[in-house]
C-alpha atoms as a PDB file:
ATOM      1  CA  UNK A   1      99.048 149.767 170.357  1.00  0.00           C
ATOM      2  CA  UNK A   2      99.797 146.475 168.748  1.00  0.00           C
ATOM      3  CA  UNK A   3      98.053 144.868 165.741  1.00  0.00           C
ATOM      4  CA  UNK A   4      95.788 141.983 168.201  1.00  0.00           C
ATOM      5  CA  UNK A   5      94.746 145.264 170.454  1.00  0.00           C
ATOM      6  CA  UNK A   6      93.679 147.244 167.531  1.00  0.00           C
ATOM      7  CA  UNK A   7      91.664 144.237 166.587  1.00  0.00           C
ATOM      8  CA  UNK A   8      90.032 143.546 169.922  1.00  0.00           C
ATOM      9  CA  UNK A   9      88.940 147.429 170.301  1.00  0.00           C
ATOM     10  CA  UNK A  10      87.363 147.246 166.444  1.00  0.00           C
ATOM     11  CA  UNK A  11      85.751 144.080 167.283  1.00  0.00           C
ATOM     12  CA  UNK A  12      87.640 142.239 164.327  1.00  0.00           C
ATOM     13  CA  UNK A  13      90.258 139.978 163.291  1.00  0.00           C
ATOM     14  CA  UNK A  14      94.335 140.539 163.129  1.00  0.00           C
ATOM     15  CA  UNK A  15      93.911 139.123 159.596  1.00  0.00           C
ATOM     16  CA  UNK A  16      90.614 142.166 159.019  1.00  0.00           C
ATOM     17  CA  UNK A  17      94.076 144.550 159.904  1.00  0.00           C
ATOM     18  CA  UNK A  18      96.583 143.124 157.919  1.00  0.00           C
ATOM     19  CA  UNK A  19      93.956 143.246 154.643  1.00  0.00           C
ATOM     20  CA  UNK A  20      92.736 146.483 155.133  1.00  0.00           C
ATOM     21  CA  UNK A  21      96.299 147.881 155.347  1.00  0.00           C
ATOM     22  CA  UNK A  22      97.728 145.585 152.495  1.00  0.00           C
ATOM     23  CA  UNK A  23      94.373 147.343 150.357  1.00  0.00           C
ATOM     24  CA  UNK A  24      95.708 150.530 151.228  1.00  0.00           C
ATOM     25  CA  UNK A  25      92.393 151.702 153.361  1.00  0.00           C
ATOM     26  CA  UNK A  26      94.101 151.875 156.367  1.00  0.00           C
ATOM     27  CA  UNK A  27      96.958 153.894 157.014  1.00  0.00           C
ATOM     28  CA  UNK A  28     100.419 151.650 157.004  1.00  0.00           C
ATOM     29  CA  UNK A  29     101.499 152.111 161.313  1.00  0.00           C
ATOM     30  CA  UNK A  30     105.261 153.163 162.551  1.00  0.00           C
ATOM     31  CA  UNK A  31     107.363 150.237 162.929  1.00  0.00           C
ATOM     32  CA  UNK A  32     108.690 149.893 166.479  1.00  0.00           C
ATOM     33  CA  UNK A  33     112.644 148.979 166.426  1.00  0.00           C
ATOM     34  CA  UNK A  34     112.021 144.862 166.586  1.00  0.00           C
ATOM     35  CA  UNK A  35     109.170 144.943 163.737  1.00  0.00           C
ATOM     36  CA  UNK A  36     106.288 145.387 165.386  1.00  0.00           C
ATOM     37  CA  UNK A  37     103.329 147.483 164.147  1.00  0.00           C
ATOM     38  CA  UNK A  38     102.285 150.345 166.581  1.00  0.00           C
ATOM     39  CA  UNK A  39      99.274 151.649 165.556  1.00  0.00           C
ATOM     40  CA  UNK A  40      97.832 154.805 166.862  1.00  0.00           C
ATOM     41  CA  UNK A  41      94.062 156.159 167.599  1.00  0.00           C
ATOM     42  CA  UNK A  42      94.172 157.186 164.633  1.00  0.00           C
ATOM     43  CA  UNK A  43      93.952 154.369 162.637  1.00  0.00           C
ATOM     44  CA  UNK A  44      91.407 152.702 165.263  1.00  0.00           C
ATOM     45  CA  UNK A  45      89.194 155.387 163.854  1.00  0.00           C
ATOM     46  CA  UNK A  46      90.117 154.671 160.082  1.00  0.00           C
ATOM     47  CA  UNK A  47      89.568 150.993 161.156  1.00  0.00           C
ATOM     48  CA  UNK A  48      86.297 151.144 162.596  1.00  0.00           C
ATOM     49  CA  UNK A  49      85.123 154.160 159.689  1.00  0.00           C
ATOM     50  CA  UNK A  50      85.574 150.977 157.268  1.00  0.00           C
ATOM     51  CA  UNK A  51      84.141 148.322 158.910  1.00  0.00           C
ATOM     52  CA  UNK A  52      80.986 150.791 159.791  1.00  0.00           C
ATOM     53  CA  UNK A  53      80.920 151.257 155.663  1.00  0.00           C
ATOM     54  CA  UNK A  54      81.730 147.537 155.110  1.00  0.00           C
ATOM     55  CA  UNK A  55      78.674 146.926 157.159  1.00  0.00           C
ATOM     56  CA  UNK A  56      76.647 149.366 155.440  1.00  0.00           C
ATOM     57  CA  UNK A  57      77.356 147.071 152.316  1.00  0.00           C
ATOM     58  CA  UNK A  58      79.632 149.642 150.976  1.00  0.00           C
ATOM     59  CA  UNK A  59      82.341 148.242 148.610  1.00  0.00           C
ATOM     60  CA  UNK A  60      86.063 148.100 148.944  1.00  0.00           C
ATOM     61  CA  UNK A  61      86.728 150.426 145.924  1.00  0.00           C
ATOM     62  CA  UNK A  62      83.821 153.501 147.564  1.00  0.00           C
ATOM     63  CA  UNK A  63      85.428 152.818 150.789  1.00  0.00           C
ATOM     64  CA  UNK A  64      89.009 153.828 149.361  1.00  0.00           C
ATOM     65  CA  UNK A  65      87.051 156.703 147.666  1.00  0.00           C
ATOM     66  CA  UNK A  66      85.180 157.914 150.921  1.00  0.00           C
ATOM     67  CA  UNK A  67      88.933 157.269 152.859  1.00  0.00           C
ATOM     68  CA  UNK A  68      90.533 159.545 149.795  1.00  0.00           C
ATOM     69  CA  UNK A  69      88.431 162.432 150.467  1.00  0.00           C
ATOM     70  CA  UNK A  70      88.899 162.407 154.510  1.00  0.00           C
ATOM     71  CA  UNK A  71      92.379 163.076 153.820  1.00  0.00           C
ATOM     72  CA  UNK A  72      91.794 165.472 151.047  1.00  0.00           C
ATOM     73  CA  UNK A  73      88.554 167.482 152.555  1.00  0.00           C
ATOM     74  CA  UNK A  74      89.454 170.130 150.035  1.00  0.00           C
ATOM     75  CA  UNK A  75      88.230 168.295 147.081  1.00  0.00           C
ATOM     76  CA  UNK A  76      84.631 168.279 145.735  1.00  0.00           C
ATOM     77  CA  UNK A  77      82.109 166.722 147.523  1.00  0.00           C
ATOM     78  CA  UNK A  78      79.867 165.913 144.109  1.00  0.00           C
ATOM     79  CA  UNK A  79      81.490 162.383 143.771  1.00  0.00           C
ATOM     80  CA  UNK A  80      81.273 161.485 147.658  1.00  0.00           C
ATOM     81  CA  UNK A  81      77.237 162.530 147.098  1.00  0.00           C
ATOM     82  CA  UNK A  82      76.755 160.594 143.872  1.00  0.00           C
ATOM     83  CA  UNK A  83      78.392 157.234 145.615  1.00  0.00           C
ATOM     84  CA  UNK A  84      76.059 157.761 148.895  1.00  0.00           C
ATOM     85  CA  UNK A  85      73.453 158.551 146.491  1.00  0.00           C
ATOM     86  CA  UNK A  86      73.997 155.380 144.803  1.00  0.00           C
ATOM     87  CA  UNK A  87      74.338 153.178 147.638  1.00  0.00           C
ATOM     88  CA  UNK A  88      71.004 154.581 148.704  1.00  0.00           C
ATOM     89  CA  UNK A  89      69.427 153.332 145.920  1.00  0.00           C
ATOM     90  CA  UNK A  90      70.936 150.122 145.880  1.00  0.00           C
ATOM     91  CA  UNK A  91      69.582 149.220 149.454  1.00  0.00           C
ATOM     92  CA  UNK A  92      65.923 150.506 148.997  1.00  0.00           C
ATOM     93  CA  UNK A  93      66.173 147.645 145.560  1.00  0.00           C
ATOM     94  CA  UNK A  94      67.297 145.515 147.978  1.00  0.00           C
ATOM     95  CA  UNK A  95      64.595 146.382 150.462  1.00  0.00           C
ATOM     96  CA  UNK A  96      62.557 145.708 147.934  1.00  0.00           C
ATOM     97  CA  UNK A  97      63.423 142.198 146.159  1.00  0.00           C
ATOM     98  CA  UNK A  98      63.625 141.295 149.716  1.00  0.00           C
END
């Protein structure tokens, strides 16, 4: 699929894409012979993993740590429960100043 239907099915912008690829969170697509991007389902899932962490309030750098460890599941799980951990606690201070 091209870059503007990969945006329509994530519910975001081309420009959303081209960032989260440029960041490195989202695996770079194939390159069809005249350019073009084709992105696979794949990377619809990769895209819409982010934005559900972006909307969680989760930051660019424990998004790229959360994306890390789905491609290396081997690795230790301690640091992916001390960032949820920590993003827990940050929205229940949140909840509460609020």
């Amino acid at each position: 699929m091209r870059i503007g239907e990969l945006a329509q099915r994530s519910d975001c912008d081309v420009e959303t894409v081209r960032f989260y690829e440029r960041e490195g969170l989202l695996d770079a697509p194939a390159r069809e012979a005249n350019g073009y991007r084709n992105y696979t389902e794949t990377q619809l899932v990769q895209l819409n993993f982010i934005r559900h962490c972006r909307s969680l309030g989760i930051g660019l750098p424990e998004v790229r740590t959360l994306r890390s460890f789905q491609t290396n599941p081997e690795l230790a799980c301690e640091e992916i429960n001390q960032l949820i951990d920590h993003q827990i606690t940050r929205i229940h201070e949140q909840a509460e100043s609020l």
